[in-house]
Protein backbone atom coordinates (compact mmCIF):
# COMPACT_ATOMS: atom_id res chain seq x y z
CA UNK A 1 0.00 0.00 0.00
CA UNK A 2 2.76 2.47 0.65
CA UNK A 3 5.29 2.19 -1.85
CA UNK A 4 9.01 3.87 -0.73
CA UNK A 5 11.93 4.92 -1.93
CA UNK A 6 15.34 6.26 -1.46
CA UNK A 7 15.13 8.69 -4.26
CA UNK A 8 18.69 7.75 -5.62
CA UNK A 9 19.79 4.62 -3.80
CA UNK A 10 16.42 2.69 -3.88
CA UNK A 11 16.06 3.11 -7.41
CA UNK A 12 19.49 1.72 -8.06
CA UNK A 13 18.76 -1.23 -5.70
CA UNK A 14 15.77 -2.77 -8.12
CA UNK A 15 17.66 -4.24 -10.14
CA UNK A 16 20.28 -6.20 -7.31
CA UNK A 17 19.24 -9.73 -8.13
CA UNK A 18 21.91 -9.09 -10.95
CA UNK A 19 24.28 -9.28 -8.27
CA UNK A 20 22.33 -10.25 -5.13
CA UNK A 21 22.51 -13.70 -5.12
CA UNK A 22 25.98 -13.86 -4.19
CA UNK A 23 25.41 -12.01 -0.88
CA UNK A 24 25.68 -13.77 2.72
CA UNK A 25 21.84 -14.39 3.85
CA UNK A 26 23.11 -12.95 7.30
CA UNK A 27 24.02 -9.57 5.30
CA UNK A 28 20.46 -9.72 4.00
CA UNK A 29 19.30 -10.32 7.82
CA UNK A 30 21.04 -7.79 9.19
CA UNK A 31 20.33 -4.76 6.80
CA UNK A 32 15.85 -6.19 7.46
CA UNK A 33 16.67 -6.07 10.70
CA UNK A 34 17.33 -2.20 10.71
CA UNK A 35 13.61 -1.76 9.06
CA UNK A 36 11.67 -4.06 10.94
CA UNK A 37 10.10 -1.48 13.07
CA UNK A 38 8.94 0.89 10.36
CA UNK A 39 7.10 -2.34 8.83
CA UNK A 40 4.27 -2.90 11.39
CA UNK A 41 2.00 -6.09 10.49
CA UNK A 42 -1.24 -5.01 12.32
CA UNK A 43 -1.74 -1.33 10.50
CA UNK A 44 -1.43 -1.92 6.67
CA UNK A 45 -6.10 -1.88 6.16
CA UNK A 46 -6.46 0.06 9.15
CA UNK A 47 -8.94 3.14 8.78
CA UNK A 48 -5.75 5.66 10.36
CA UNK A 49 -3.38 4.00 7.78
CA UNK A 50 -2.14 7.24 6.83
CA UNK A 51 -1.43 8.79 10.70
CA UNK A 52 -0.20 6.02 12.21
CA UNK A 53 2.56 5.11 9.39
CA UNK A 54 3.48 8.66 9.32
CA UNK A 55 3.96 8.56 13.40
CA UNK A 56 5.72 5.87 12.79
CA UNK A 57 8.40 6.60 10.03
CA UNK A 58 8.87 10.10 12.35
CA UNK A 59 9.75 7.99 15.42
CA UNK A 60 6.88 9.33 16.94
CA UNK A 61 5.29 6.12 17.51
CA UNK A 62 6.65 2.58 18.51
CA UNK A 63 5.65 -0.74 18.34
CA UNK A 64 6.04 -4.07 20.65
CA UNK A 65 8.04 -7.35 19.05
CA UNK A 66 6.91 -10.70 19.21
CA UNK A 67 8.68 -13.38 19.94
CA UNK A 68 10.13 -13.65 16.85
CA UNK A 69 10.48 -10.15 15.74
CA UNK A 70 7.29 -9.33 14.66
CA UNK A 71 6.59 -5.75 15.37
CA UNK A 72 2.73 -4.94 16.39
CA UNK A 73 1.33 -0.95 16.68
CA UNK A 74 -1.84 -2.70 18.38
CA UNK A 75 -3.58 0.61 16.71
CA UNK A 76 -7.01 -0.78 18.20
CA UNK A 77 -5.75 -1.24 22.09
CA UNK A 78 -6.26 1.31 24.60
CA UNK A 79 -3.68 4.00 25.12
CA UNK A 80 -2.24 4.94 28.40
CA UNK A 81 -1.75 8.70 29.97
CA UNK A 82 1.35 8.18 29.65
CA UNK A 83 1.93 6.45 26.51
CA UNK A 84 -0.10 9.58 25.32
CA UNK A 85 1.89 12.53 26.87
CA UNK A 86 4.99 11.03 25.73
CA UNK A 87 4.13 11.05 22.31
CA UNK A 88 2.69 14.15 22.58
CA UNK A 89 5.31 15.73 23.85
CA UNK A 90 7.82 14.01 21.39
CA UNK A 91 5.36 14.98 18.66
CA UNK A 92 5.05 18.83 19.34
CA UNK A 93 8.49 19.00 20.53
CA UNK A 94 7.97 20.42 24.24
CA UNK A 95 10.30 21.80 26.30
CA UNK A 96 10.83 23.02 29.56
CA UNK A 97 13.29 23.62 32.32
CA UNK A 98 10.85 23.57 34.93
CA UNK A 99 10.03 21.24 37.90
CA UNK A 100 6.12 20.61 37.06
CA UNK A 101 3.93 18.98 39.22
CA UNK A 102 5.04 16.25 42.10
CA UNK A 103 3.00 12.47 41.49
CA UNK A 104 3.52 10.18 43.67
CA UNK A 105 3.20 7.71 41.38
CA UNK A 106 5.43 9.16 38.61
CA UNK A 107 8.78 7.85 40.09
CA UNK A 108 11.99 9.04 38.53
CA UNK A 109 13.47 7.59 36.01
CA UNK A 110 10.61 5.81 34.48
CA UNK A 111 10.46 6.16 30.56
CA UNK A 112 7.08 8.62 31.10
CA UNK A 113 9.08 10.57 34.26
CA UNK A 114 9.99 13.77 32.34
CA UNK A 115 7.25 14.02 29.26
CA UNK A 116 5.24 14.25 32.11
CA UNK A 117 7.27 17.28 33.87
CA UNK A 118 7.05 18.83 30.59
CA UNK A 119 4.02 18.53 30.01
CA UNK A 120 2.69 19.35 33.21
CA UNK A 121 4.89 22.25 33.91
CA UNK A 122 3.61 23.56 30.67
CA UNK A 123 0.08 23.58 31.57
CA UNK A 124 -0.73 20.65 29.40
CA UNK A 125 -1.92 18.22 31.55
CA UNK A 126 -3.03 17.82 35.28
CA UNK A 127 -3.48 14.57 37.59
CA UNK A 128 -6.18 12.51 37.97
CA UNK A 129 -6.09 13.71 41.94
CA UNK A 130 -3.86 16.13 43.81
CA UNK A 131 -1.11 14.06 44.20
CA UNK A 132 -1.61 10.95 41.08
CA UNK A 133 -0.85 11.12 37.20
CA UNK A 134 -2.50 7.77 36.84
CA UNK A 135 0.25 7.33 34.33
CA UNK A 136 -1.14 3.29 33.51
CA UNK A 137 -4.83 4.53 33.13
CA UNK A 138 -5.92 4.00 29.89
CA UNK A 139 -6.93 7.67 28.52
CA UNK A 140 -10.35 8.56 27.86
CA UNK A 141 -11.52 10.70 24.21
CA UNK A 142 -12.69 13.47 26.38
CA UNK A 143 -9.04 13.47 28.09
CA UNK A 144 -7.14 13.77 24.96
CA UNK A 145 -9.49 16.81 23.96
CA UNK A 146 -8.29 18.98 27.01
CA UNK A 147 -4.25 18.20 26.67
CA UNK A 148 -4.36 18.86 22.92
CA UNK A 149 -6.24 21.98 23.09
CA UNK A 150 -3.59 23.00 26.25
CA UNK A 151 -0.61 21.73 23.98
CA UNK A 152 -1.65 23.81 20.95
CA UNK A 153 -3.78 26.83 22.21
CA UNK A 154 -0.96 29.27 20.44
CA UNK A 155 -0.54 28.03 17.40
CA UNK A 156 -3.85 26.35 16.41
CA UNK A 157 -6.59 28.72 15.44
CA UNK A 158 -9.50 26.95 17.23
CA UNK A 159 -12.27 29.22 14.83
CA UNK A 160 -14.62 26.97 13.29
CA UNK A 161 -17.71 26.07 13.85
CA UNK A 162 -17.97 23.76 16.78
CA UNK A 163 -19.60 20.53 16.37
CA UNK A 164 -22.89 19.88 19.11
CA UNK A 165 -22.86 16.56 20.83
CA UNK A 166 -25.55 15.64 22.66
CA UNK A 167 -23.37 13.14 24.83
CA UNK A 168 -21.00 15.92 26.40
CA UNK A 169 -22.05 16.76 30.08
CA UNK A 170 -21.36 20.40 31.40
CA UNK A 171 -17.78 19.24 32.97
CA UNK A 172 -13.98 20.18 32.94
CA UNK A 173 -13.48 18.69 29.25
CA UNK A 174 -16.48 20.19 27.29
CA UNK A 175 -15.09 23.04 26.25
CA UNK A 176 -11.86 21.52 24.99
CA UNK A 177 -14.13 19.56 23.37
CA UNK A 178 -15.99 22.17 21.59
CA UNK A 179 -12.70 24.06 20.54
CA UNK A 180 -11.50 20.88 19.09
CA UNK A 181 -14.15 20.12 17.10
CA UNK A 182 -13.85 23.81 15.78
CA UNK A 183 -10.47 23.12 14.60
CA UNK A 184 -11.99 19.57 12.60
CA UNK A 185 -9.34 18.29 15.74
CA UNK A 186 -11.82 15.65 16.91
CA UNK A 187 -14.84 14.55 15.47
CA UNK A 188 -17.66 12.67 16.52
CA UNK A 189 -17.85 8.43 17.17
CA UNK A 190 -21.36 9.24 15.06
CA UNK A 191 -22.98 12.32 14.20
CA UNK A 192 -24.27 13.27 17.88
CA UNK A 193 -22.13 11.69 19.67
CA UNK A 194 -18.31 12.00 20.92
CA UNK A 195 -18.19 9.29 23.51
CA UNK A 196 -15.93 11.41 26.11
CA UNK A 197 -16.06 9.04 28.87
CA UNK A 198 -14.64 6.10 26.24
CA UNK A 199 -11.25 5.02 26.18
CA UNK A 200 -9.16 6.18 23.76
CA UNK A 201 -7.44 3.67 21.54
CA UNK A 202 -3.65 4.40 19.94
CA UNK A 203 -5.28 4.83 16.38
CA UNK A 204 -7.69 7.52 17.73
CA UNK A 205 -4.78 8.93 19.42
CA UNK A 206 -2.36 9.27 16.60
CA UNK A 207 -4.83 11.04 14.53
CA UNK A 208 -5.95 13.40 16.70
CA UNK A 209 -2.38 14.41 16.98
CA UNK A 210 -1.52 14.28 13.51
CA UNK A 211 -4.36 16.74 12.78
CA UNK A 212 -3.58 19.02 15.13
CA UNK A 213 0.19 19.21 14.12
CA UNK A 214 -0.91 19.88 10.78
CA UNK A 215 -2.97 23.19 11.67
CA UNK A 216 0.28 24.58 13.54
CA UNK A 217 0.43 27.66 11.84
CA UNK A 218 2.49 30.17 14.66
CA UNK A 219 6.05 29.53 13.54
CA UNK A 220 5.94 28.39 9.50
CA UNK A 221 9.10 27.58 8.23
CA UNK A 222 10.21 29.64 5.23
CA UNK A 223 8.68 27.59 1.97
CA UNK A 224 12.49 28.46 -0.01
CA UNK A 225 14.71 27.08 2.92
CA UNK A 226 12.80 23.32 3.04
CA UNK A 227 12.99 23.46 -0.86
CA UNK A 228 16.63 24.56 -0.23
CA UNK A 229 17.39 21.29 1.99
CA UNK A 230 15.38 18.75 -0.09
CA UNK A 231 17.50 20.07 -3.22
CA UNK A 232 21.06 20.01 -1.18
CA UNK A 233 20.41 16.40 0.37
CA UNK A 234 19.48 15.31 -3.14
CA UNK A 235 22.21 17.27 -4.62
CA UNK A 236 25.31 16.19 -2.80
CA UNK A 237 23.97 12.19 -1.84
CA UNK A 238 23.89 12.03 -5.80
CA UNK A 239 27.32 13.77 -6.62
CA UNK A 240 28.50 11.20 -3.83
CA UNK A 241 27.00 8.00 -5.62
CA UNK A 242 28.43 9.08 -9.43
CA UNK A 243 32.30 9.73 -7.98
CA UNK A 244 31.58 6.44 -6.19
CA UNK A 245 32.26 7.77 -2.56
CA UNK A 246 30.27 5.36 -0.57
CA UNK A 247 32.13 6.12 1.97
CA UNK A 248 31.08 9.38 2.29
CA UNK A 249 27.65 8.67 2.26
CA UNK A 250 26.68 8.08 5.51
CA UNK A 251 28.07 11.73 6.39
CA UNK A 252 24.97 13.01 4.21
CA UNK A 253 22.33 10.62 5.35
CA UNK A 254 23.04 12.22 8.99
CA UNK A 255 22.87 15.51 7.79
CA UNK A 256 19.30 15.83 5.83
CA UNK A 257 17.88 12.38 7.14
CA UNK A 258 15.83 10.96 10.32
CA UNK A 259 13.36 8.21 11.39
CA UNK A 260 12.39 5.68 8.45
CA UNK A 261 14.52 7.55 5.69
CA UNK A 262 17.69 7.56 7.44
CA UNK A 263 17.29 3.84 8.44
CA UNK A 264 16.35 3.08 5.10
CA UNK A 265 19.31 4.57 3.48
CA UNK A 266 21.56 3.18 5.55
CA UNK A 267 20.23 -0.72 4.42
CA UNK A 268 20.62 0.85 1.37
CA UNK A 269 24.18 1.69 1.94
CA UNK A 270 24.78 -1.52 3.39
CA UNK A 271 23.79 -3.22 0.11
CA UNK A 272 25.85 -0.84 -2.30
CA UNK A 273 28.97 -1.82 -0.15
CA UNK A 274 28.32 -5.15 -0.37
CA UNK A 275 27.96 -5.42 -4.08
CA UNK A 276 31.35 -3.50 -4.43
CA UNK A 277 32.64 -5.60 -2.87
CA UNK A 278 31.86 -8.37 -5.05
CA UNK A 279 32.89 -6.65 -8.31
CA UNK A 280 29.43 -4.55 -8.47
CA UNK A 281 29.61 -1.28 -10.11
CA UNK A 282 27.03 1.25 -10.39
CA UNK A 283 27.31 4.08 -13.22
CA UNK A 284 25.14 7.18 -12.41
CA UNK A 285 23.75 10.39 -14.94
CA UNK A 286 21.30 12.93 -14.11
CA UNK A 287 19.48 13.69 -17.07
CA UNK A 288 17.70 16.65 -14.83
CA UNK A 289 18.12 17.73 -12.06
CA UNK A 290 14.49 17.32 -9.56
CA UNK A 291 12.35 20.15 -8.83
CA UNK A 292 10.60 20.67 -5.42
CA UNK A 293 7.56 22.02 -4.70
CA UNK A 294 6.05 22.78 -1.30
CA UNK A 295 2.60 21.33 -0.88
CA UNK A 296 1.88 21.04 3.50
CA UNK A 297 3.55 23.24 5.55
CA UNK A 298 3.25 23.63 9.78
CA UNK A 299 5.15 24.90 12.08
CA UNK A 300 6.53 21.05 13.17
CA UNK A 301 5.50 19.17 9.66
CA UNK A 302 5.93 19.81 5.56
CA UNK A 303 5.40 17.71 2.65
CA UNK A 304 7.40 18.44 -0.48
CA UNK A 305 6.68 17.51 -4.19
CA UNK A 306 9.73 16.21 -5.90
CA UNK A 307 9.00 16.59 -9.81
CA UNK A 308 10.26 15.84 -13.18
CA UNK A 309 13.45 14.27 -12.03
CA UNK A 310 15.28 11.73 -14.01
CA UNK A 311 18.55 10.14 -14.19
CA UNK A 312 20.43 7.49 -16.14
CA UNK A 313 21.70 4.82 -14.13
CA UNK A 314 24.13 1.19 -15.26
CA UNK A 315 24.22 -1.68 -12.72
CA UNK A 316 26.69 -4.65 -13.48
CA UNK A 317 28.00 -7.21 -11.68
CA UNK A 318 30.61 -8.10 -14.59
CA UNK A 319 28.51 -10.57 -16.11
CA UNK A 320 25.65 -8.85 -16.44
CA UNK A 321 24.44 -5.21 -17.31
CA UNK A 322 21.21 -3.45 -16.50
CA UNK A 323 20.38 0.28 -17.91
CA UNK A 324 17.14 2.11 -17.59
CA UNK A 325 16.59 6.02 -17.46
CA UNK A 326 14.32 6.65 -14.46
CA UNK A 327 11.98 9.76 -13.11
CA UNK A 328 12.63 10.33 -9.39
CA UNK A 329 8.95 11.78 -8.75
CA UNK A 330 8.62 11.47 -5.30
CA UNK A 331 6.93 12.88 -1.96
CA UNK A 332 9.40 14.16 0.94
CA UNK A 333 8.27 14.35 4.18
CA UNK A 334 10.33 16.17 6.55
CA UNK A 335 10.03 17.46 10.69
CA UNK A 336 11.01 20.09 12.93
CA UNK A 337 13.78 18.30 15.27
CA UNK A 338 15.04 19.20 18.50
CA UNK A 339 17.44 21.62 17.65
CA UNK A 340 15.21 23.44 15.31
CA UNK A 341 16.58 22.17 12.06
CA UNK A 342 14.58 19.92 9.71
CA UNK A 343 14.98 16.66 8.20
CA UNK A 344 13.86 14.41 5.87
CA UNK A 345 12.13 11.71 7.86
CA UNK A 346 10.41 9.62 4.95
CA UNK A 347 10.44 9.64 0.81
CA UNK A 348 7.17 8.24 -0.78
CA UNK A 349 6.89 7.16 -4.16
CA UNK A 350 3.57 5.88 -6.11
CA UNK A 351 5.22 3.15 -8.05
């Protein structure tokens, strides 16, 4: 369902069973092994298909392994405060400095311990008592509605026209509820009803959070700079692959690449390495250079067009040639990290 590419490297990869075959199966392994997580079995016909692969390839949102390796999102399970705030605050990149509230059963050190100082330093999110988080209790809808409103009140415009739901009770969450629905943040479980009181599951979650990252609009990033890095990452990782400096590769992947991307292209690089060193060559031309276009923009999320792209590419393995002139159309997908600079966290291609 969700074709992906490398725009360079994965191209150059489809035709490896030229030269594949003589590979280790443990090299194969080991290069799977770095993808695993970004290939979920449990979300592929899910109705939040879109939100929760997108949390996922941003490293927003993790999965649990089976036995054997098998990583589940469990999309349909009930969420946790916890689980919640920490993505939440990963998500819409909170900071602070500041103590927050004391829990007494939020002990230090525990993976939830400071998204939940953040968050509740911030004003985001309060206890379910005086002195508890309830960090284990599964979240209800209504819960969600008050910490996302909180999270984004200054850079969501919450203007619409609110939604009426005939199942909302005159308590804390209602108007958080009402603001969200302005926004087209939360919508109904039918037409009349939101089900506050109902837990929350991660799929619900995810979207809720993916919608409201996408109406950031207090802090846009300037349309020519993300064109600027999507054309710089393209440009030097393909001046890299035709003088054949593999080595340098990885160098570049660090630089413009996160999440999904950045373990993808390193697989990638794995691969190319691997066929050089059986004898592999790979001959690169770019027939034209890509164009990008910006086509989403937040203040934490963009989405870039890559367009009429092509390049001329020669894969041997000394017996055998392959040749093919190839458009790199493709969909970038970058984030807002930590440090304020963006990367390129996934590249989507139709084909």
């Amino acid at each position: 369902m969700r074709p992906k590419l490398n725009r360079m490297i994965f191209l150059l990869l489809l035709p490896f069973l030229l030269v594949a075959a003589s590979f280790p199966a443990s090299v194969h392994a080991e290069e799977s092994a770095l993808l695993d997580k970004y290939y979920p079995s449990d979300i592929e016909d899910h109705w939040a298909y879109d939100a929760l692969d997108n949390f996922v390839n941003a490293n927003w949102l993790s999965g649990y392994a089976d036995a054997d390796g098998t990583i589940y999102i469990k999309p349909n399970h009930n969420i946790t405060r916890a689980e919640f705030v920490t993505i939440l605050v990963n998500a819409a990149g909170l900071t602070s400095s500041q103590q927050g509230k004391t829990f007494t059963d939020v002990k230090a050190g525990k993976w939830y311990a400071d998204p939940i100082r953040i968050a509740s330093s911030l004003g985001v999110v309060g206890g379910i008592s005086p002195t508890e988080f309830g960090p284990d209790r599964p979240i209800t809808r209504g819960e969600i509605a008050v910490m996302v409103v909180n999270a984004f009140s200054s850079t969501v415009k919450f203007d619409g026209q609110p939604k009426t739901f005939t199942d909302v009770p005159q308590y804390y969450a209602k108007t958080a509820i009402q603001k969200a629905s302005q926004a087209g943040i939360v919508t109904g479980m039918t037409k009349t009803e939101f089900k506050p009181f109902s837990r929350a599951t991660r799929a619900q979650a995810v979207v809720m959070l993916e919608r409201s990252l996408k109406l950031q609009q207090g802090n846009l990033p300037a349309a020519e700079d993300l064109i600027d890095l999507a054309a710089r990452a393209d440009k030097e990782e393909t001046q890299l692959m035709i003088n054949k400096k593999y080595d340098d590769l990885e160098r570049i992947f660090l630089k413009y690449y996160t999440g999904y991307q950045f373990a993808y292209n390193m697989s990638s690089l794995a691969e190319i390495n691997q066929m050089a060193a059986v004898g592999g060559t790979i001959d690169i031309e770019v027939v034209k250079a890509p164009t990008f276009v910006v086509t989403e923009r937040s203040d934490r999320l963009a989405v870039l067009d890559s367009v009429y792209g092509e390049i001329k590419m020669k894969i041997s393995n000394g017996e055998n040639t392959y040749e093919d002139t190839i458009k790199t159309d493709g969909q970038y997908m970058l984030k807002k990290m930590a440090d304020n600079s963006w990367k390129i966290y996934a590249i989507l291609t139709g084909e």
